[in-house]
PDB file of N, CA and C in Angstrom:
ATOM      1  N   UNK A   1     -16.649  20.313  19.350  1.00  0.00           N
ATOM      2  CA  UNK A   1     -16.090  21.649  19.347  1.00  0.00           C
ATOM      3  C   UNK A   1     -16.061  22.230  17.941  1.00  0.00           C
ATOM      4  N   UNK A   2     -16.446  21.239  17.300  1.00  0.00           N
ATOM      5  CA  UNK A   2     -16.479  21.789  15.651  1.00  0.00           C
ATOM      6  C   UNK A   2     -17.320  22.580  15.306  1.00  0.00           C
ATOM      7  N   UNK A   3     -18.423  22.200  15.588  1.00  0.00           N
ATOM      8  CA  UNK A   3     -20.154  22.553  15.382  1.00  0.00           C
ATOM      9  C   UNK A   3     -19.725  24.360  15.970  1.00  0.00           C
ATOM     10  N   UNK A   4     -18.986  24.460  17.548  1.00  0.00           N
ATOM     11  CA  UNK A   4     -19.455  25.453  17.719  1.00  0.00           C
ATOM     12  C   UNK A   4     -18.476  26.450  17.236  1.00  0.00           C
ATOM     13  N   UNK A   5     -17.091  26.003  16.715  1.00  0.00           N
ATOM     14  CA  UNK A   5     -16.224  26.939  16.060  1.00  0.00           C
ATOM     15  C   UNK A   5     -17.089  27.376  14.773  1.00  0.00           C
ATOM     16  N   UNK A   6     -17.836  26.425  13.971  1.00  0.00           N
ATOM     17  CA  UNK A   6     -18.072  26.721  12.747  1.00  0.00           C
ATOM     18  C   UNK A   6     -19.929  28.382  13.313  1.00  0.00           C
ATOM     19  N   UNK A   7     -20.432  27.706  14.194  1.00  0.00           N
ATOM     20  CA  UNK A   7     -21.195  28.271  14.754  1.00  0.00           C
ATOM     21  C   UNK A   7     -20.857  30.122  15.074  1.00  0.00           C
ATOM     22  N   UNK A   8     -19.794  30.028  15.984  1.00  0.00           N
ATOM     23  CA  UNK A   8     -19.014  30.984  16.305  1.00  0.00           C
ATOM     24  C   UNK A   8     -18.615  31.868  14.986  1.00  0.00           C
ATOM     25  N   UNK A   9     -17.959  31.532  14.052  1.00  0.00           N
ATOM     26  CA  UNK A   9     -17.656  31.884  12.831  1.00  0.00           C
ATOM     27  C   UNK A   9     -18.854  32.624  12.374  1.00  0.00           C
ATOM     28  N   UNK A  10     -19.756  32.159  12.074  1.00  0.00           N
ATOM     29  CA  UNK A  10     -20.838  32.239  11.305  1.00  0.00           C
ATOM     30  C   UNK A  10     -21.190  33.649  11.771  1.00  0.00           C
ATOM     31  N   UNK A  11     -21.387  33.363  13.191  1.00  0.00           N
ATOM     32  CA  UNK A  11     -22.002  34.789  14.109  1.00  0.00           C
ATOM     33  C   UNK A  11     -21.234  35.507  14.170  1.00  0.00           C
ATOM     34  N   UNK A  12     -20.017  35.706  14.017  1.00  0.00           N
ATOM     35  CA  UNK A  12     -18.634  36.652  13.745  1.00  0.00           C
ATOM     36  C   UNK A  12     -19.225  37.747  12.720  1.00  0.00           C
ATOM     37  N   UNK A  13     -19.510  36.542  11.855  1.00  0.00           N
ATOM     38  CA  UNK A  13     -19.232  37.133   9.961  1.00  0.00           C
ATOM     39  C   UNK A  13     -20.872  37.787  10.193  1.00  0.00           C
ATOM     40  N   UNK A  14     -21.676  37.422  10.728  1.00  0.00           N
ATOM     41  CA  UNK A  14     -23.230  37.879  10.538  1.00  0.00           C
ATOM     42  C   UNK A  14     -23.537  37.066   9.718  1.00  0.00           C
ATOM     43  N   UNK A  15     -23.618  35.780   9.581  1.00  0.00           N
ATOM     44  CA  UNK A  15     -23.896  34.829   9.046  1.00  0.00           C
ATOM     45  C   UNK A  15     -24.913  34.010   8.981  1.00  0.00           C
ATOM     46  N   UNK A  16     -24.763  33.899  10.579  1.00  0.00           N
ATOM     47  CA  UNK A  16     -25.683  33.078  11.627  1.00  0.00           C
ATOM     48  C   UNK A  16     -27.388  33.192  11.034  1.00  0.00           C
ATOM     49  N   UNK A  17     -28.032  32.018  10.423  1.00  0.00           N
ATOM     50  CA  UNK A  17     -29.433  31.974  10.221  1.00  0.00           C
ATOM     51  C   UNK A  17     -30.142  31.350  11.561  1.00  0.00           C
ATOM     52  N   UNK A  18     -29.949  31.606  12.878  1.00  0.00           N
ATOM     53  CA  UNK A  18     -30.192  30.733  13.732  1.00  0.00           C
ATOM     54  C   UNK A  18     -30.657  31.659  14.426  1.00  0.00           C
ATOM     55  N   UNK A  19     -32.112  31.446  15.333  1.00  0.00           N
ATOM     56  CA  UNK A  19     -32.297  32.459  16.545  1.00  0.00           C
ATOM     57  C   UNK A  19     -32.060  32.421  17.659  1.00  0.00           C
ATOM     58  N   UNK A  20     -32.480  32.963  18.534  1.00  0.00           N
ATOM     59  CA  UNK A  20     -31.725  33.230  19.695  1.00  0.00           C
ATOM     60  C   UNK A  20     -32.207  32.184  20.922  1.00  0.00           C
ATOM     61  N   UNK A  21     -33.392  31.659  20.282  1.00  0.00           N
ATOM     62  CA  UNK A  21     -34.290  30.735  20.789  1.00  0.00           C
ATOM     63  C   UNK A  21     -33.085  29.281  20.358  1.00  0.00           C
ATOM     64  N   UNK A  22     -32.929  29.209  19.221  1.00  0.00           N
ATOM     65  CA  UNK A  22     -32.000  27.612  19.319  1.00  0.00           C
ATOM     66  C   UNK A  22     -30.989  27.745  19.716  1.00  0.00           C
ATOM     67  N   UNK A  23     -29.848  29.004  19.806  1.00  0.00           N
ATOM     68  CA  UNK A  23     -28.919  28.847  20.273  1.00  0.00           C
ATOM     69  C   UNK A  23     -29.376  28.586  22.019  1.00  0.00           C
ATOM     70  N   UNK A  24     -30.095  29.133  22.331  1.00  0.00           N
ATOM     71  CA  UNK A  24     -30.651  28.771  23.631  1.00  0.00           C
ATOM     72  C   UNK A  24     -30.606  27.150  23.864  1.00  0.00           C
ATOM     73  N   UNK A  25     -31.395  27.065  23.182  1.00  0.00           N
ATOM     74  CA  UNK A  25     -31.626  25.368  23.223  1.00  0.00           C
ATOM     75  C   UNK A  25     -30.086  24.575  22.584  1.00  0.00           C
ATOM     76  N   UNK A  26     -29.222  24.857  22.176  1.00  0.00           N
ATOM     77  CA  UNK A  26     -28.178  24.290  21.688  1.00  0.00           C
ATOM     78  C   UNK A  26     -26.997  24.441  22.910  1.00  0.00           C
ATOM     79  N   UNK A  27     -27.663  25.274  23.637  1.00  0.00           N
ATOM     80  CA  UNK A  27     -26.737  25.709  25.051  1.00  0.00           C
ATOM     81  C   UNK A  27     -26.813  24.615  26.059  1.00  0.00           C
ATOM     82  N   UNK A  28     -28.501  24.232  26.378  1.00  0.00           N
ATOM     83  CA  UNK A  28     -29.104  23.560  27.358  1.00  0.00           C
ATOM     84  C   UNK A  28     -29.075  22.128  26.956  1.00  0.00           C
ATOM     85  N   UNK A  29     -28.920  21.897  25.964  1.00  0.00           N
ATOM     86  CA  UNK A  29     -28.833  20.526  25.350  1.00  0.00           C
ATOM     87  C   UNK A  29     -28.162  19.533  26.534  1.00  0.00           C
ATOM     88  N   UNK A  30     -26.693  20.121  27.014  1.00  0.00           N
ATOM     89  CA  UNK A  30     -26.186  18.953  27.414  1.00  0.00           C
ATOM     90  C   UNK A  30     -26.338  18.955  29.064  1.00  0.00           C
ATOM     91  N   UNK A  31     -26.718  19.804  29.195  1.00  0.00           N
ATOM     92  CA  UNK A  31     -27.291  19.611  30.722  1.00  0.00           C
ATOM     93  C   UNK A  31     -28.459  18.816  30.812  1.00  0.00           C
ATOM     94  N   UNK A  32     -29.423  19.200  29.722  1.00  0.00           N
ATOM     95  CA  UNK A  32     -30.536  18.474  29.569  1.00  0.00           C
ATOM     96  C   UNK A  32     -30.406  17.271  29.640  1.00  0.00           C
ATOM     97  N   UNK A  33     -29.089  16.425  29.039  1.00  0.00           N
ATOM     98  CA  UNK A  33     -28.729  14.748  28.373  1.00  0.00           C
ATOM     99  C   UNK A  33     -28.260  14.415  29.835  1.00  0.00           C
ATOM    100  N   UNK A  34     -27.315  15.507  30.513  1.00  0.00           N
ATOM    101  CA  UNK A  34     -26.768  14.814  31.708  1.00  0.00           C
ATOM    102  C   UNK A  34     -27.832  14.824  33.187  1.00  0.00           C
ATOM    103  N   UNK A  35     -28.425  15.663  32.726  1.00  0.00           N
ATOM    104  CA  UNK A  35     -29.472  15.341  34.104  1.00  0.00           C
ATOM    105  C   UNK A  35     -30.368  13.870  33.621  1.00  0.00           C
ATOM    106  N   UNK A  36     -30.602  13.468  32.626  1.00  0.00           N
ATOM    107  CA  UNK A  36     -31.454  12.241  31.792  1.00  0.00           C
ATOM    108  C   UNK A  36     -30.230  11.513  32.467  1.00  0.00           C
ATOM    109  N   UNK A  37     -29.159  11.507  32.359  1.00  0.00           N
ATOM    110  CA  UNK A  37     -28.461  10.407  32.643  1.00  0.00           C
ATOM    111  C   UNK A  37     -27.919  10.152  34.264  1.00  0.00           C
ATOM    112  N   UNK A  38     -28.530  11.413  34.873  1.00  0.00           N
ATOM    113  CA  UNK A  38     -28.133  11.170  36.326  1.00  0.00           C
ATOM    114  C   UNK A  38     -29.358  10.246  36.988  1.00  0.00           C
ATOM    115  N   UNK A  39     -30.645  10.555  36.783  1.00  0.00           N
ATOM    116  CA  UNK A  39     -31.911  10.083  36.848  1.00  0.00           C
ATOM    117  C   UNK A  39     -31.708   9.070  36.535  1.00  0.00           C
ATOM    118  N   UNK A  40     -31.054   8.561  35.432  1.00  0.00           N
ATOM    119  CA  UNK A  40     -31.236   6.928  35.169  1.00  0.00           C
ATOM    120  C   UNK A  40     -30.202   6.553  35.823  1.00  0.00           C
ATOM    121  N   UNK A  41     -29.089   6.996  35.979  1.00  0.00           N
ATOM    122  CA  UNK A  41     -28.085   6.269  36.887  1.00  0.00           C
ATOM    123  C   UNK A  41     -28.594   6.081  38.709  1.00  0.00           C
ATOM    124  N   UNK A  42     -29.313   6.809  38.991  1.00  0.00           N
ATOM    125  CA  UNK A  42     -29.466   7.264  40.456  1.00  0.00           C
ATOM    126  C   UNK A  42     -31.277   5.899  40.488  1.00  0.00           C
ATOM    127  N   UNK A  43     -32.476   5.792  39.756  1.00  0.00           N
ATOM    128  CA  UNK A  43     -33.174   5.425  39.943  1.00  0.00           C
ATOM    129  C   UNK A  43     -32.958   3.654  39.141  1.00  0.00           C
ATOM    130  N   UNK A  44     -32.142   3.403  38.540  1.00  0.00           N
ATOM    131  CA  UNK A  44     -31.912   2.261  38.449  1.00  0.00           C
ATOM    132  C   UNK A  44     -33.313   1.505  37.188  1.00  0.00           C
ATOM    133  N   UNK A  45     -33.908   2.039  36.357  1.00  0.00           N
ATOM    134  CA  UNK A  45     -34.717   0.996  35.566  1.00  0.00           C
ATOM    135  C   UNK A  45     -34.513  -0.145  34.927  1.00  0.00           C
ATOM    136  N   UNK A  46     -33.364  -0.225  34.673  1.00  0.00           N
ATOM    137  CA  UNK A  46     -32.802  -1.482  33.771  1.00  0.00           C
ATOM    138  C   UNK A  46     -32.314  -2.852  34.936  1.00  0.00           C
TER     139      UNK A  46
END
């Protein structure tokens, strides 16, 4: 929650050097990790 207060801030102030494309991708990140981890929980490789 740090990352995105300091994030948030940044884009407040007009700060933000980041486009609209990574905040995109900084959005999807953790859906991205938890679907990786449903797949491995659900198909069993290990």
């Amino acid at each position: 929650h740090h990352a995105c207060g300091v994030l948030l801030r940044k884009l407040a102030n007009g700060q933000s050097q980041r486009s609209h494309v990574w905040f995109r991708w900084f959005n999807e990140a953790p859906v991205v990790l938890l679907l990786i981890a449903v797949v491995l929980v659900v198909v069993k490789p290990f």
